[in-house]
C-alpha atoms as a PDB file:
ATOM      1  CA  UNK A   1     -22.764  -6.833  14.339  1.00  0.00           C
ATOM      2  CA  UNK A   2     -19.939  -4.712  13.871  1.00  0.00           C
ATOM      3  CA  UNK A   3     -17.418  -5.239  10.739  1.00  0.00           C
ATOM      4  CA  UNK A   4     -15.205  -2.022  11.301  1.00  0.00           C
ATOM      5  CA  UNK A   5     -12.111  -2.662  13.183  1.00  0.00           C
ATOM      6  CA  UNK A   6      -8.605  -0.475  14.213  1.00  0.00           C
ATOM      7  CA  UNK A   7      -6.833  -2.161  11.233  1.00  0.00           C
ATOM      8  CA  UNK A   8      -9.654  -1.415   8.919  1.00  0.00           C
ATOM      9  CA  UNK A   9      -8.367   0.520   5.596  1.00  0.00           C
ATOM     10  CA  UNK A  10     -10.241   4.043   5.489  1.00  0.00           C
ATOM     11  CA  UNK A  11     -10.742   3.294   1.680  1.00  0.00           C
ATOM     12  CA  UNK A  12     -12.621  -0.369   2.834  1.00  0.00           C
ATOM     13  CA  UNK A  13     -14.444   1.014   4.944  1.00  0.00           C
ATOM     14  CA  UNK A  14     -15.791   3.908   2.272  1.00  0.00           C
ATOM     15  CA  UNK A  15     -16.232   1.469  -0.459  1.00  0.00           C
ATOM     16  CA  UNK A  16     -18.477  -0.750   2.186  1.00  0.00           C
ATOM     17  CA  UNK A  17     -21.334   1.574   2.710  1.00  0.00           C
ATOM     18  CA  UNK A  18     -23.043   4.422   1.151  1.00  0.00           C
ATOM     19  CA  UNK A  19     -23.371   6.266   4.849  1.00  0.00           C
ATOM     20  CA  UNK A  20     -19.437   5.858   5.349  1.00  0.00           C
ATOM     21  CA  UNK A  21     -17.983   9.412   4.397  1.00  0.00           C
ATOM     22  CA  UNK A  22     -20.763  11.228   6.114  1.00  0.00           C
ATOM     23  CA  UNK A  23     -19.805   9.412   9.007  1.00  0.00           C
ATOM     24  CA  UNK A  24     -15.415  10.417   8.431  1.00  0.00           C
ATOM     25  CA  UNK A  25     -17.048  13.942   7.467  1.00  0.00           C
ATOM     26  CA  UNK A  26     -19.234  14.367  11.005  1.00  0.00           C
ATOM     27  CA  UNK A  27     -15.741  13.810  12.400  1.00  0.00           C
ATOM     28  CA  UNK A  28     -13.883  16.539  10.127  1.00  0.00           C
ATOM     29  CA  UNK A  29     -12.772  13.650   8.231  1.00  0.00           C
ATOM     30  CA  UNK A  30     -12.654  14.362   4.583  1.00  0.00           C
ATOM     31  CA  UNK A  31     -11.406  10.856   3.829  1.00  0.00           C
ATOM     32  CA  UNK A  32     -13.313  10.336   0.529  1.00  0.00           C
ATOM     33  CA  UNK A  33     -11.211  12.937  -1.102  1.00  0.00           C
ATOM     34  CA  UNK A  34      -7.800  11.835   0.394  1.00  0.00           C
ATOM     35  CA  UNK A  35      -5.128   9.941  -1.144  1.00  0.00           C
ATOM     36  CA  UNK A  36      -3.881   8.467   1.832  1.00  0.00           C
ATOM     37  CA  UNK A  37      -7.233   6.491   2.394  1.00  0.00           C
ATOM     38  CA  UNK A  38      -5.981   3.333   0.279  1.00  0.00           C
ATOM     39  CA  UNK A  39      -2.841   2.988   2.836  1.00  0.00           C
ATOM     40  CA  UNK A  40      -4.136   4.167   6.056  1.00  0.00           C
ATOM     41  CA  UNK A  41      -6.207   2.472   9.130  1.00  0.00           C
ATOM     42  CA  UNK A  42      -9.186   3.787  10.881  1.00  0.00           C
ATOM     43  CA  UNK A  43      -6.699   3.974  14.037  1.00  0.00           C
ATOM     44  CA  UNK A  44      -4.003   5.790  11.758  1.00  0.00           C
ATOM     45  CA  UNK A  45      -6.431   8.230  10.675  1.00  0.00           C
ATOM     46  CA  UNK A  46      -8.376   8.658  14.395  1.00  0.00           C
ATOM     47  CA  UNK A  47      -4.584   9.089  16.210  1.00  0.00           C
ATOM     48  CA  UNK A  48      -3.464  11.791  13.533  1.00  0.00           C
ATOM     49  CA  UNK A  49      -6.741  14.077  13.757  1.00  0.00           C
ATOM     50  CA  UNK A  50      -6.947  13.450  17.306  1.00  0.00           C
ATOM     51  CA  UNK A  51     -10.418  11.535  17.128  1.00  0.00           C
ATOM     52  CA  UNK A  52     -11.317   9.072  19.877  1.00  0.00           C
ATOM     53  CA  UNK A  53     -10.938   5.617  17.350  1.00  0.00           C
ATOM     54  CA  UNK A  54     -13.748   3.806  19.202  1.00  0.00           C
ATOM     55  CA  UNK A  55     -15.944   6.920  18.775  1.00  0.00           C
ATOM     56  CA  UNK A  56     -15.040   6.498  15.031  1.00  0.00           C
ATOM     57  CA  UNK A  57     -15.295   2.809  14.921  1.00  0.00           C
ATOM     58  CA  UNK A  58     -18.910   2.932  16.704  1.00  0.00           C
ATOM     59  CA  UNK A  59     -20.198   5.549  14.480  1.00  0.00           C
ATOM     60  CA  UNK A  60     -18.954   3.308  11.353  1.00  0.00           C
ATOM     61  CA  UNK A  61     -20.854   0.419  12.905  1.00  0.00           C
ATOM     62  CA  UNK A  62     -23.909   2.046  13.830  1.00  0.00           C
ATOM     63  CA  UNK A  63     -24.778   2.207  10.396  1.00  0.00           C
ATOM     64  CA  UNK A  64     -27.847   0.588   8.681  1.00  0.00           C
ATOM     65  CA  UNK A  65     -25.590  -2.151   6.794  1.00  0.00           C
ATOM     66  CA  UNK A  66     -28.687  -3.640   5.279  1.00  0.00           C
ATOM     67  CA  UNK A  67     -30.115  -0.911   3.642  1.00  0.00           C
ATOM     68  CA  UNK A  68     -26.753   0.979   2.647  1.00  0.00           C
ATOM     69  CA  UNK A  69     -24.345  -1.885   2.189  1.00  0.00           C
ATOM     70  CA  UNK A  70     -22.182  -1.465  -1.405  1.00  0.00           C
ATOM     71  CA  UNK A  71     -22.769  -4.782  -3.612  1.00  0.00           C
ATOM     72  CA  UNK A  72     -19.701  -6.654  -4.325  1.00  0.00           C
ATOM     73  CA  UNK A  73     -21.144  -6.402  -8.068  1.00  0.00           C
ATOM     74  CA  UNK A  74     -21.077  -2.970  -8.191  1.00  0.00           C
END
């Protein structure tokens, strides 16, 4: 099931699983350590650095969400 979409904030999608930033970082991405991750979208981010967004987006989702999924308690 996949729960990243275009309009997806890069700071959501971080904070959602443990795997996320290697993920951005495979792409070049160093998302974790930008400021701009709490305003912009996966598609905002995949346009400027000239990433294919579904690559991006399938990568995100390909992730084991069971075993790295971030509590809501945490």
């Amino acid at each position: 099931m996949g729960t990243y979409t275009h309009d997806m904030l890069i700071r959501d999608a971080l904070l959602s699983h443990e795997g996320a930033s290697a993920v951005f970082e495979s792409h070049g991405l160093g998302c974790a350590n930008c400021l701009a991750s709490s305003m912009e979208t996966l598609d905002a981010v995949a346009s400027m650095h000239e990433i294919p967004v579904d690559v991006l987006i399938a990568d995100l989702n390909a992730l084991d969400t069971d075993a790295g999924r971030r509590s809501e308690d945490a």
